[in-house]
PDB file of N, CA and C in Angstrom:
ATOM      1  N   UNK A   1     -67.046  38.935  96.837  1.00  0.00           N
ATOM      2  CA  UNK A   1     -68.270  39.021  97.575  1.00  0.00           C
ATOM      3  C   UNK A   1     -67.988  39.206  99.065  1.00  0.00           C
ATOM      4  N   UNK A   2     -67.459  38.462  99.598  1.00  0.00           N
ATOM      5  CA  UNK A   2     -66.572  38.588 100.825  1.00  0.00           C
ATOM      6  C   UNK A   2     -66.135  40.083 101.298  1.00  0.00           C
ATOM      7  N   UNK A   3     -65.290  40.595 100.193  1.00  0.00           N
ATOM      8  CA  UNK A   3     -64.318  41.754 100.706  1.00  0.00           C
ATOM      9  C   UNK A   3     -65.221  42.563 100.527  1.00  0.00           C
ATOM     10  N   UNK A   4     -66.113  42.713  99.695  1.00  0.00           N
ATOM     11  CA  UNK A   4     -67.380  43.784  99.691  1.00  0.00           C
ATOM     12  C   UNK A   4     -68.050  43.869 100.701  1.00  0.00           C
ATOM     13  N   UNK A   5     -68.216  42.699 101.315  1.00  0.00           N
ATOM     14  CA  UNK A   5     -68.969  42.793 103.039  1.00  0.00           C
ATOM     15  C   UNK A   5     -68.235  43.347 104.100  1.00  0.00           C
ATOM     16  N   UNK A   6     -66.786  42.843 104.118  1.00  0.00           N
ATOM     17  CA  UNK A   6     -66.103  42.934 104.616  1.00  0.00           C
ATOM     18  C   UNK A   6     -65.690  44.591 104.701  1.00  0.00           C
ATOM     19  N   UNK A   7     -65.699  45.555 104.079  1.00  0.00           N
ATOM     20  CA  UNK A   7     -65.726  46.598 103.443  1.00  0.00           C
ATOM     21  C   UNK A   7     -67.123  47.045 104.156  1.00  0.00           C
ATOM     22  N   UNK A   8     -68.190  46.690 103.904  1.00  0.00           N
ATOM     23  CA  UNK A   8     -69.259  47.492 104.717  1.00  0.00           C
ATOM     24  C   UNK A   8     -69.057  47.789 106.215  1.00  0.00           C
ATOM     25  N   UNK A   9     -68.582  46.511 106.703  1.00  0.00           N
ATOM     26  CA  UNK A   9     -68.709  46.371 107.937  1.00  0.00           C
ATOM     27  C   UNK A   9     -67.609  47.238 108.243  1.00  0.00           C
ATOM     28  N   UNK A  10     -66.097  47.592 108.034  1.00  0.00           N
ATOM     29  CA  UNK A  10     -65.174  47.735 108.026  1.00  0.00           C
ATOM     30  C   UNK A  10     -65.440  49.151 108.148  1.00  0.00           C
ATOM     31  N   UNK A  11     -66.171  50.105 107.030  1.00  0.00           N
ATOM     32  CA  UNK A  11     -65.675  51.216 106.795  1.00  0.00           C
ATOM     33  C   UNK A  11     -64.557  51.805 105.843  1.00  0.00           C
ATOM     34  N   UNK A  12     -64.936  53.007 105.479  1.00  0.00           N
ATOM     35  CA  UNK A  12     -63.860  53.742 104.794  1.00  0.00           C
ATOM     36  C   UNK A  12     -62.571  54.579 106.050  1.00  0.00           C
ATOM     37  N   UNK A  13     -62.584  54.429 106.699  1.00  0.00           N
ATOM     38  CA  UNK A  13     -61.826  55.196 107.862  1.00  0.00           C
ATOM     39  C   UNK A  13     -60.158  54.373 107.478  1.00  0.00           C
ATOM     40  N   UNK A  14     -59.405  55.320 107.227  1.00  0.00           N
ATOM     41  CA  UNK A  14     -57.526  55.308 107.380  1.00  0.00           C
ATOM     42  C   UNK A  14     -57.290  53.919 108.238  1.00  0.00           C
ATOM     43  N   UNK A  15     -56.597  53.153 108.023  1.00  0.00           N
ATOM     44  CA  UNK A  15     -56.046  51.614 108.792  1.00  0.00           C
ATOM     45  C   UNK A  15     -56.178  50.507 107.958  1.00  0.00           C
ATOM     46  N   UNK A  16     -55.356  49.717 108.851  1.00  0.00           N
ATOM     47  CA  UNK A  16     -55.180  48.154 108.234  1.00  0.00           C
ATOM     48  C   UNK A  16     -56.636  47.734 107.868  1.00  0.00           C
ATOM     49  N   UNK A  17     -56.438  47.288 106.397  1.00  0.00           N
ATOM     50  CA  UNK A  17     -57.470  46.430 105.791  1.00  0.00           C
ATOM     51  C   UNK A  17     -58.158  45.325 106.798  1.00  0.00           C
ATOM     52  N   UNK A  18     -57.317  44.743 107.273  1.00  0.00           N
ATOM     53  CA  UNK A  18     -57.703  43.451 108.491  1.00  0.00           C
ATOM     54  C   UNK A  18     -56.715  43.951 109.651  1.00  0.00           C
ATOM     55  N   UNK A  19     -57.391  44.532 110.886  1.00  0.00           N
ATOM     56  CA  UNK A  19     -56.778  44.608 111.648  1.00  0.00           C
ATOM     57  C   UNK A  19     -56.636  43.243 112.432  1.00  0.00           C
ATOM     58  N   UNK A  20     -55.691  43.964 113.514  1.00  0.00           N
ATOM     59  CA  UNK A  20     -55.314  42.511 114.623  1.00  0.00           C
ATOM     60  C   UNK A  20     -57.089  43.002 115.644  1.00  0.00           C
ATOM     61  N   UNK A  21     -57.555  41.776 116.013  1.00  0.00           N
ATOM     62  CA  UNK A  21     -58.957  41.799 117.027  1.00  0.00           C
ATOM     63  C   UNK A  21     -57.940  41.510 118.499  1.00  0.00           C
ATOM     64  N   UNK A  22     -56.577  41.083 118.218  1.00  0.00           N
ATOM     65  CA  UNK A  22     -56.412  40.423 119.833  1.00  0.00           C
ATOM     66  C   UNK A  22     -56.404  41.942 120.801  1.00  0.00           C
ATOM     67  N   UNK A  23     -57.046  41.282 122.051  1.00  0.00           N
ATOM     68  CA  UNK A  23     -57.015  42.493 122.916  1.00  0.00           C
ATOM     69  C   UNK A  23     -55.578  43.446 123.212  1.00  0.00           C
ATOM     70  N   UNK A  24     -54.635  42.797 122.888  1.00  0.00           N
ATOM     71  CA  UNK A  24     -53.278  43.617 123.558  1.00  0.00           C
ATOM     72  C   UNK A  24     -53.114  44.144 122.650  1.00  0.00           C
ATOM     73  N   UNK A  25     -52.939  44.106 121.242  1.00  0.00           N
ATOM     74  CA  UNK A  25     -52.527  44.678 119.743  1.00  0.00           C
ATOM     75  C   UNK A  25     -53.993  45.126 119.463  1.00  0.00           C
ATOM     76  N   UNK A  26     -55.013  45.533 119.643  1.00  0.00           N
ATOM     77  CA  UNK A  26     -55.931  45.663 119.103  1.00  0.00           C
ATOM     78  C   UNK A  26     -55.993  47.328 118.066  1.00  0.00           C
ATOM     79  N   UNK A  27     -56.479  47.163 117.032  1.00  0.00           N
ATOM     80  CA  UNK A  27     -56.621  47.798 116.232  1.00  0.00           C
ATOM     81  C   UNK A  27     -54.707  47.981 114.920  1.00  0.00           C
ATOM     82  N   UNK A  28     -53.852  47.298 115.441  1.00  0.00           N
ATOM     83  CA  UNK A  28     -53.017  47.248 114.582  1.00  0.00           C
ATOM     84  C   UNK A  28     -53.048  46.561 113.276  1.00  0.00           C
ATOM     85  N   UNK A  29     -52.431  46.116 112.728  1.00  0.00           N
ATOM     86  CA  UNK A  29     -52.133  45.410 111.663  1.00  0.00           C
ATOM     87  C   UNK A  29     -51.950  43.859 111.792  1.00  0.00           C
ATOM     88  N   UNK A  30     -52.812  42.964 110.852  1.00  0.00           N
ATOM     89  CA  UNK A  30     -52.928  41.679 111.313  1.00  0.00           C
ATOM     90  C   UNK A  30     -51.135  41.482 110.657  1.00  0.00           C
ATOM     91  N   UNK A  31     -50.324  40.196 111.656  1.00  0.00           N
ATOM     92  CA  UNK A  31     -49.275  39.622 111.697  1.00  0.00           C
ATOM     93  C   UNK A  31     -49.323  39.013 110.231  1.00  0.00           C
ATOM     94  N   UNK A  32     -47.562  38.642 109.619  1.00  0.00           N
ATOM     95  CA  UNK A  32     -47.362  37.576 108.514  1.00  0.00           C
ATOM     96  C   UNK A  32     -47.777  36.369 109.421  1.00  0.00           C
ATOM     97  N   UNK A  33     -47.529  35.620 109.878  1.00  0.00           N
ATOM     98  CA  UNK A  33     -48.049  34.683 111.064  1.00  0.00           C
ATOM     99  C   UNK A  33     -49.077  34.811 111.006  1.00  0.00           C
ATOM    100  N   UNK A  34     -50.147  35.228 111.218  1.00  0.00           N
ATOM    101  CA  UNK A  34     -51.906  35.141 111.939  1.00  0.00           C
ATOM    102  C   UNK A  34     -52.232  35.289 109.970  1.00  0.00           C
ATOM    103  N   UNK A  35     -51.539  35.745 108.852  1.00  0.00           N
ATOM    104  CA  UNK A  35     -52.133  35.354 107.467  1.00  0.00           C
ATOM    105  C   UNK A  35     -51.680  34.239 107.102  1.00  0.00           C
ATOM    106  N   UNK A  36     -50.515  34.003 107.578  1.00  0.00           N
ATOM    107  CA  UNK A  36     -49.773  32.523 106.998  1.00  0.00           C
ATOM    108  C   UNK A  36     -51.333  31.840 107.752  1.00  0.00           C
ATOM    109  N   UNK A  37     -51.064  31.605 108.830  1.00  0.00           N
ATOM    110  CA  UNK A  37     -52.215  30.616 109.362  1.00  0.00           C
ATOM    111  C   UNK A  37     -53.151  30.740 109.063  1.00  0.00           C
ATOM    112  N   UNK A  38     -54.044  31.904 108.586  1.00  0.00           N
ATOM    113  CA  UNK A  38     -55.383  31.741 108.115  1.00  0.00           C
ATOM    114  C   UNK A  38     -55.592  31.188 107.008  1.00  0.00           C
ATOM    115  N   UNK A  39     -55.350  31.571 106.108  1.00  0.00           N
ATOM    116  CA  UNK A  39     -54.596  31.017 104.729  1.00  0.00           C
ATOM    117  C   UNK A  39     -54.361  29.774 104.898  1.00  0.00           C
ATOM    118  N   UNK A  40     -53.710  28.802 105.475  1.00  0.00           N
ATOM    119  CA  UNK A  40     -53.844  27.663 105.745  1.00  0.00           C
ATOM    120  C   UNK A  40     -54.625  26.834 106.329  1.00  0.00           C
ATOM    121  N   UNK A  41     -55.047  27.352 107.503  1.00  0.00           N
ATOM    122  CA  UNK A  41     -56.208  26.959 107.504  1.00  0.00           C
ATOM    123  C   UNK A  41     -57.642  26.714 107.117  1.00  0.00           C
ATOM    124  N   UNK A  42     -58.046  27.875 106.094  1.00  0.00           N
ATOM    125  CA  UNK A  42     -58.828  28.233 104.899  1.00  0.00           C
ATOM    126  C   UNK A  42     -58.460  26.971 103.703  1.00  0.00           C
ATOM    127  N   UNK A  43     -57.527  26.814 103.410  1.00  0.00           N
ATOM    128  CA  UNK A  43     -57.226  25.820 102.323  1.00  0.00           C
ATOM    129  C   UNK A  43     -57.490  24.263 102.742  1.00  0.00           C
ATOM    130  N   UNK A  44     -56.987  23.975 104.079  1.00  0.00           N
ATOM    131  CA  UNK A  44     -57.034  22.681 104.909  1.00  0.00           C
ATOM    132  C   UNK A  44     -58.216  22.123 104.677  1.00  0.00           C
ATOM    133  N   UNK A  45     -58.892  23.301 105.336  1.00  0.00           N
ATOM    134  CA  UNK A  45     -60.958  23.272 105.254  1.00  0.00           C
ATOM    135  C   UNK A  45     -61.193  22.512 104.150  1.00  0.00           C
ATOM    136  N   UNK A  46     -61.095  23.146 102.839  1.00  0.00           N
ATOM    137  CA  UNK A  46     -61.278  22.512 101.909  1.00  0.00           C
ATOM    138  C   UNK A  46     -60.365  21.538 100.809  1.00  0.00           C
ATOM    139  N   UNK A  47     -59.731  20.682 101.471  1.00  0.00           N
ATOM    140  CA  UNK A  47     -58.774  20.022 101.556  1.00  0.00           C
ATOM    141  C   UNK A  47     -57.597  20.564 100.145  1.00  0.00           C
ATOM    142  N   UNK A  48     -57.000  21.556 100.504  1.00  0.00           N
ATOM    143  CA  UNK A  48     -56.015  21.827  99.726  1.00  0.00           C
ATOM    144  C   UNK A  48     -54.751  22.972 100.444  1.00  0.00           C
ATOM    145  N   UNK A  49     -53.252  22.679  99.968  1.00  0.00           N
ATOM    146  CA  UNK A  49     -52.592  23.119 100.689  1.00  0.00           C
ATOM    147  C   UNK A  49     -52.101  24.482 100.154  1.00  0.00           C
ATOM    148  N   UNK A  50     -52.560  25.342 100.681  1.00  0.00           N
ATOM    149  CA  UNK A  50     -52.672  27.006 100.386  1.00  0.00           C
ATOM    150  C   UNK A  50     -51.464  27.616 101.167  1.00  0.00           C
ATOM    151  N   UNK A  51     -50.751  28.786 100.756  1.00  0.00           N
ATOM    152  CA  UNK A  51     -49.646  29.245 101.328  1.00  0.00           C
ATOM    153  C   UNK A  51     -49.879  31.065 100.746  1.00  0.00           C
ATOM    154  N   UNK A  52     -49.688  31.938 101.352  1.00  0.00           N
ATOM    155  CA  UNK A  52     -50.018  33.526 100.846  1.00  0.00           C
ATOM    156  C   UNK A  52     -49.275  33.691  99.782  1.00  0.00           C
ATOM    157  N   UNK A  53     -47.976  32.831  99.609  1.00  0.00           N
ATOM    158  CA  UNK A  53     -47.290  33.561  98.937  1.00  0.00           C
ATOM    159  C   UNK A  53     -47.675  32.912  97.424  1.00  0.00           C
ATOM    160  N   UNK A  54     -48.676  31.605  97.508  1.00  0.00           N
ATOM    161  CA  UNK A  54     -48.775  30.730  96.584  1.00  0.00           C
ATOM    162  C   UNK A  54     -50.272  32.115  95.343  1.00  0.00           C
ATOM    163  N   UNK A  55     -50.996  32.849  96.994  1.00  0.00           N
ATOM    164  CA  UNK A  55     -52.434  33.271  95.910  1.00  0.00           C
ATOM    165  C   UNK A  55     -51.767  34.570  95.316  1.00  0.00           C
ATOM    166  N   UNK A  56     -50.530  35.106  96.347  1.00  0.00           N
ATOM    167  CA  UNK A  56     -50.052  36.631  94.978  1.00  0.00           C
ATOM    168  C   UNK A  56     -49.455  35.952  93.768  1.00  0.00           C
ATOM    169  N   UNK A  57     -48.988  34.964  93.752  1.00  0.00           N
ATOM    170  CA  UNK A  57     -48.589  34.522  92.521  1.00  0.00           C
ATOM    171  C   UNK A  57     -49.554  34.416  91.631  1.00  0.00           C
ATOM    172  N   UNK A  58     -50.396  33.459  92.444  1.00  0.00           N
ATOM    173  CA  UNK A  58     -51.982  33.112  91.494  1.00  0.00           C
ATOM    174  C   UNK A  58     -52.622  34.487  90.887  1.00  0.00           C
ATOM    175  N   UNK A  59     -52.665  35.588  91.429  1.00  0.00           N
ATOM    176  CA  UNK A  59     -53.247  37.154  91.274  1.00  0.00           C
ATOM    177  C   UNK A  59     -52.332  37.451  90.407  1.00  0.00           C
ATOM    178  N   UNK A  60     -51.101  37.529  90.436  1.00  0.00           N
ATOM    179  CA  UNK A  60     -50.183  38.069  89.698  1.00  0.00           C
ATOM    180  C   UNK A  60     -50.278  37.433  87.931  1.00  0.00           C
ATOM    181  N   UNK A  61     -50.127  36.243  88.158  1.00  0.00           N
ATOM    182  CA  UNK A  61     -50.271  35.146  86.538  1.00  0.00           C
ATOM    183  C   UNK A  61     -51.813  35.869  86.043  1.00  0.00           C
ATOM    184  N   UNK A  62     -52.172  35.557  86.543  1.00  0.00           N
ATOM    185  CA  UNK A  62     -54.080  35.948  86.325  1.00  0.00           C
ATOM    186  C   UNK A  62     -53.879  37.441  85.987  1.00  0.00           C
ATOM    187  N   UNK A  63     -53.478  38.377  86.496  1.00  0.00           N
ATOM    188  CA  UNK A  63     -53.467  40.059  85.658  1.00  0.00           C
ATOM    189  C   UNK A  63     -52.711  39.369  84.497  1.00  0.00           C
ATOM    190  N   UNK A  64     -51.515  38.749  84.730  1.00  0.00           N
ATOM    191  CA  UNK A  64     -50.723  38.816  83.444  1.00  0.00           C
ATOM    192  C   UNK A  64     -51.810  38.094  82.207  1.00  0.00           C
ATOM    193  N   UNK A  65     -52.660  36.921  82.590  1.00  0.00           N
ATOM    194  CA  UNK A  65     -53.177  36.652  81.429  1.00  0.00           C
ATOM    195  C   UNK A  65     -54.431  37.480  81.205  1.00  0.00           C
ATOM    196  N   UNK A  66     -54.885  38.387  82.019  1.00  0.00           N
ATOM    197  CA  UNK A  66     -56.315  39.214  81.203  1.00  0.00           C
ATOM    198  C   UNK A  66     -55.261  40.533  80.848  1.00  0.00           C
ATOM    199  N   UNK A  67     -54.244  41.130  80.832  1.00  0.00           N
ATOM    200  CA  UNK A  67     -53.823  42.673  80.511  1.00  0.00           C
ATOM    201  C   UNK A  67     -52.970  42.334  79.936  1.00  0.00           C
ATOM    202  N   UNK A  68     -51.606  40.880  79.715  1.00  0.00           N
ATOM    203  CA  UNK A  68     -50.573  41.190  79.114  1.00  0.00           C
ATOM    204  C   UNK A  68     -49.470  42.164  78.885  1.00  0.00           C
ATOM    205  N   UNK A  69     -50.136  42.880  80.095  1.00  0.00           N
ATOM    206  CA  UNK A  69     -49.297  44.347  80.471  1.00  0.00           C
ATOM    207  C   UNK A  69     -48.178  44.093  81.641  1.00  0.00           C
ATOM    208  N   UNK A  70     -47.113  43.798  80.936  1.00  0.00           N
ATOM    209  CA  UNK A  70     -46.159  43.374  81.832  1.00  0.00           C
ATOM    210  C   UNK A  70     -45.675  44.708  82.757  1.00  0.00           C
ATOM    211  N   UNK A  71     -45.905  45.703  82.287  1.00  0.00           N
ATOM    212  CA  UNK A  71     -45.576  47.132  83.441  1.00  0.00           C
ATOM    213  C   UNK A  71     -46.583  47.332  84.293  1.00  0.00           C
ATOM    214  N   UNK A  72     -48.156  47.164  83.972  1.00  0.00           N
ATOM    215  CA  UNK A  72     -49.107  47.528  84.470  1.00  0.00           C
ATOM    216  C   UNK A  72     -49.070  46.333  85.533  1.00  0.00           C
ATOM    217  N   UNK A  73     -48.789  44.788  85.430  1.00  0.00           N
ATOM    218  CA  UNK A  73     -48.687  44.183  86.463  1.00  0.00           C
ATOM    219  C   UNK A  73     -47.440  44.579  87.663  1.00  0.00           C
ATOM    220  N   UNK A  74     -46.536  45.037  87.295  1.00  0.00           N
ATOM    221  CA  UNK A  74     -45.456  45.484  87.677  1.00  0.00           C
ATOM    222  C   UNK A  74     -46.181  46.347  88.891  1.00  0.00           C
ATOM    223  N   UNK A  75     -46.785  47.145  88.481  1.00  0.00           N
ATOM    224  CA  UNK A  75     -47.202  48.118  89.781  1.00  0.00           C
ATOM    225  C   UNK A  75     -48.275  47.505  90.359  1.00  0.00           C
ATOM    226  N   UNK A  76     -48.852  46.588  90.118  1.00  0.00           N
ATOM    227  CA  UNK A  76     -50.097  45.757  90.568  1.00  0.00           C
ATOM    228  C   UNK A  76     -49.294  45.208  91.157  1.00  0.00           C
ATOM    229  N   UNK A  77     -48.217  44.163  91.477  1.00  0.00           N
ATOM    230  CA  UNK A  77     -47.696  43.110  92.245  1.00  0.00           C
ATOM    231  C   UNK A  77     -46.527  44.037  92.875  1.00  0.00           C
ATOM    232  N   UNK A  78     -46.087  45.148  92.804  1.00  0.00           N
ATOM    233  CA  UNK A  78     -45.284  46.070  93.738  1.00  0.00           C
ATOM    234  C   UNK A  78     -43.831  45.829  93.271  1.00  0.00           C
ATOM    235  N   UNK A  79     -43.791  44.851  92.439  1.00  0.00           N
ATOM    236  CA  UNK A  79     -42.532  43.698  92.319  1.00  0.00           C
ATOM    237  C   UNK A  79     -41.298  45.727  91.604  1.00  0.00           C
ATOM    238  N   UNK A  80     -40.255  45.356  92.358  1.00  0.00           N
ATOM    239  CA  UNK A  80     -39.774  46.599  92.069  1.00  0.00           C
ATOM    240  C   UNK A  80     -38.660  46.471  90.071  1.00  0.00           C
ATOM    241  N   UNK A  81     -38.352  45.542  90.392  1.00  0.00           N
ATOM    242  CA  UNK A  81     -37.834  44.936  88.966  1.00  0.00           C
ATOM    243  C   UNK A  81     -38.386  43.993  88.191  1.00  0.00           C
ATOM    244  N   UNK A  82     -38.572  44.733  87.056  1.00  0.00           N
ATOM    245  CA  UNK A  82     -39.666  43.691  86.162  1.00  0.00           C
ATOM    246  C   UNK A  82     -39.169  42.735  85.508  1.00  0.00           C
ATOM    247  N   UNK A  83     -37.967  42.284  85.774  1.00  0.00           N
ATOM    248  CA  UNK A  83     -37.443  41.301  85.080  1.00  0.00           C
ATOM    249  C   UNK A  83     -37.935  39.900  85.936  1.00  0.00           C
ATOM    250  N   UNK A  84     -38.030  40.668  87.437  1.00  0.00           N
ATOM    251  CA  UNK A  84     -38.722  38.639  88.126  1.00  0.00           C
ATOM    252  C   UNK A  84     -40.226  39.024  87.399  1.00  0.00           C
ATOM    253  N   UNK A  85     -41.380  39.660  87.031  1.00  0.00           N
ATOM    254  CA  UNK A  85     -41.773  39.260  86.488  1.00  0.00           C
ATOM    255  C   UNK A  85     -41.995  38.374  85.182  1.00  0.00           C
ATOM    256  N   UNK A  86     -40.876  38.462  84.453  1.00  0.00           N
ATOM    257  CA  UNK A  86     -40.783  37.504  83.282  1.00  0.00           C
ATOM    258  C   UNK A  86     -40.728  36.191  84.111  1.00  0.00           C
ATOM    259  N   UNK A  87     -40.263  35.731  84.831  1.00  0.00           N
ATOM    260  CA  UNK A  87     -40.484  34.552  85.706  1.00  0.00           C
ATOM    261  C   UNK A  87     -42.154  33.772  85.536  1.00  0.00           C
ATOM    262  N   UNK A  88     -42.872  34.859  86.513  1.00  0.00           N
ATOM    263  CA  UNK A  88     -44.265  34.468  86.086  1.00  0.00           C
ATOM    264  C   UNK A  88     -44.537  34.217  84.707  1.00  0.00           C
ATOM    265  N   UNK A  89     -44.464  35.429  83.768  1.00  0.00           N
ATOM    266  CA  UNK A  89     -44.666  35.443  82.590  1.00  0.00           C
ATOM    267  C   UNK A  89     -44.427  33.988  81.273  1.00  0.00           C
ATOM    268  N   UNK A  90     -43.388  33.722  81.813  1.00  0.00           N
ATOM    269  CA  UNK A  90     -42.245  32.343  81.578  1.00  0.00           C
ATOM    270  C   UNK A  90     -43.206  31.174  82.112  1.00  0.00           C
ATOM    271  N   UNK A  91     -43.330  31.206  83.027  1.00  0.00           N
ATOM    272  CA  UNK A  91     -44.032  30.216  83.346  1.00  0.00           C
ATOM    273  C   UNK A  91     -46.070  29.854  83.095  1.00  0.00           C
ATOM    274  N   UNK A  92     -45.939  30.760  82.794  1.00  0.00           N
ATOM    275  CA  UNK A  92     -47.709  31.238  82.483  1.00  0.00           C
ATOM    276  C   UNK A  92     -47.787  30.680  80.988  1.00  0.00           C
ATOM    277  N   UNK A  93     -46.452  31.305  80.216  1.00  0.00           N
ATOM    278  CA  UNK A  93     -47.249  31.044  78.861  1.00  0.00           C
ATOM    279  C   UNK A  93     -45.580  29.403  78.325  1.00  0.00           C
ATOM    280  N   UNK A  94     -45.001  29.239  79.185  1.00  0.00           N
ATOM    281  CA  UNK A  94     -43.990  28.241  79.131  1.00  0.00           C
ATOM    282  C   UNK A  94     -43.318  28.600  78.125  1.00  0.00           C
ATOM    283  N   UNK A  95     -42.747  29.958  77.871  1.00  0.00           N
ATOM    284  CA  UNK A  95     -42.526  30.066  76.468  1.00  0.00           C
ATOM    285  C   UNK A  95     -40.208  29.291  76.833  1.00  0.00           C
ATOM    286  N   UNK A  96     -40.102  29.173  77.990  1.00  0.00           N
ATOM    287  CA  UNK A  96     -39.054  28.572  77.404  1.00  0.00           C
ATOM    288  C   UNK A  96     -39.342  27.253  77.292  1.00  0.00           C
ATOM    289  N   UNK A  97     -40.203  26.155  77.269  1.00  0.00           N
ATOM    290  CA  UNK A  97     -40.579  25.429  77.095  1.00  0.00           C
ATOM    291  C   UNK A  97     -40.810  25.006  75.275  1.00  0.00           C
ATOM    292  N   UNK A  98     -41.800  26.327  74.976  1.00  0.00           N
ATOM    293  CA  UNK A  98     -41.721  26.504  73.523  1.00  0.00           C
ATOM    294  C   UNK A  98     -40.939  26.690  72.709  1.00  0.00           C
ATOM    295  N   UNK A  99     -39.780  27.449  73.014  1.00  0.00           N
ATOM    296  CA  UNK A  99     -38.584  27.576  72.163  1.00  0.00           C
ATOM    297  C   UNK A  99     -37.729  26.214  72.171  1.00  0.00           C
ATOM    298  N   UNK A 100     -37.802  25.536  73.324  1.00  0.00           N
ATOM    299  CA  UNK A 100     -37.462  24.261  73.600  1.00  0.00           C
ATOM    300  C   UNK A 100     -37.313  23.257  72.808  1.00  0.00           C
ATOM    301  N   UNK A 101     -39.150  23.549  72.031  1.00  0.00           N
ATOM    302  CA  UNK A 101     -39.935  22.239  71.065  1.00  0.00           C
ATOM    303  C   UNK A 101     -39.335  22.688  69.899  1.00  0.00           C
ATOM    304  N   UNK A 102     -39.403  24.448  70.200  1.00  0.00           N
ATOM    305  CA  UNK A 102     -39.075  24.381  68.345  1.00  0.00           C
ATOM    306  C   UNK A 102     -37.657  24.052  67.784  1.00  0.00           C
ATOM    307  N   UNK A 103     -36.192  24.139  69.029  1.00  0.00           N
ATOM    308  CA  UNK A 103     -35.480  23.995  68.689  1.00  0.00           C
ATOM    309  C   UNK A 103     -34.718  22.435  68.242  1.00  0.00           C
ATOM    310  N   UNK A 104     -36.211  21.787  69.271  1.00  0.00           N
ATOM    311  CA  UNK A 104     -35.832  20.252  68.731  1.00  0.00           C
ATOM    312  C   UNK A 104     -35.736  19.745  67.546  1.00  0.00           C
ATOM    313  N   UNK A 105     -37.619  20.044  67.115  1.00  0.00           N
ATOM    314  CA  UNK A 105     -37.690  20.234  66.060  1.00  0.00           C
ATOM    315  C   UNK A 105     -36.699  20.346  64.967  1.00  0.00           C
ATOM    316  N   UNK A 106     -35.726  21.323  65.161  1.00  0.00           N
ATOM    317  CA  UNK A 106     -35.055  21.538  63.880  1.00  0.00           C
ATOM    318  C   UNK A 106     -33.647  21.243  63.883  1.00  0.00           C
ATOM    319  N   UNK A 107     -32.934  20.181  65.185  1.00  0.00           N
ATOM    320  CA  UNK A 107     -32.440  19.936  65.691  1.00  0.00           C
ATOM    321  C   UNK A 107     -32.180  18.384  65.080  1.00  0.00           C
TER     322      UNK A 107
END
């Protein structure tokens, strides 16, 4: 809802999604710094501790559980080797966790 507004106001015109507003950089590209901090500060607000690198993960698990398309997330998360995606993947559905139980099991 946000980025849809954000998007009106914004325009279709070539440039950074969120530019920098400060007067000396103006119209560049907002800093890793000025997202780290927003992002944190956004989470603080509502008392929880948020980090950028914590919501591509969150985006990333989340395609993996509506598509199960481990290539199609691949180009969604940019990730150039799809093997750190099994990481997420691993951890989303705990499957070494599961092989874990079953090997007790029979163990």
């Amino acid at each position: 809802m946000a980025l849809r507004a954000w998007l009106e106001i914004r325009g279709d015109t070539p440039g950074p999604l969120f530019p920098n507003l400060d007067r000396a950089k103006r119209g560049g590209r907002l800093s890793s710094t000025s997202v780290y901090r927003m992002v944190r500060a956004l989470g603080a607000a509502v008392g929880l501790t948020v980090r950028p690198h914590g919501l591509r993960h969150t985006a990333i698990t989340a395609a993996l559980d509506l598509t199960g398309d481990l290539r199609a997330v691949q180009r969604f998360s940019r990730h150039h080797d799809v093997r750190v995606l099994t990481h997420y993947d691993d951890n989303r559905a705990d499957l070494g966790g599961d092989i874990a139980r079953r090997v007790a099991v029979t163990a």
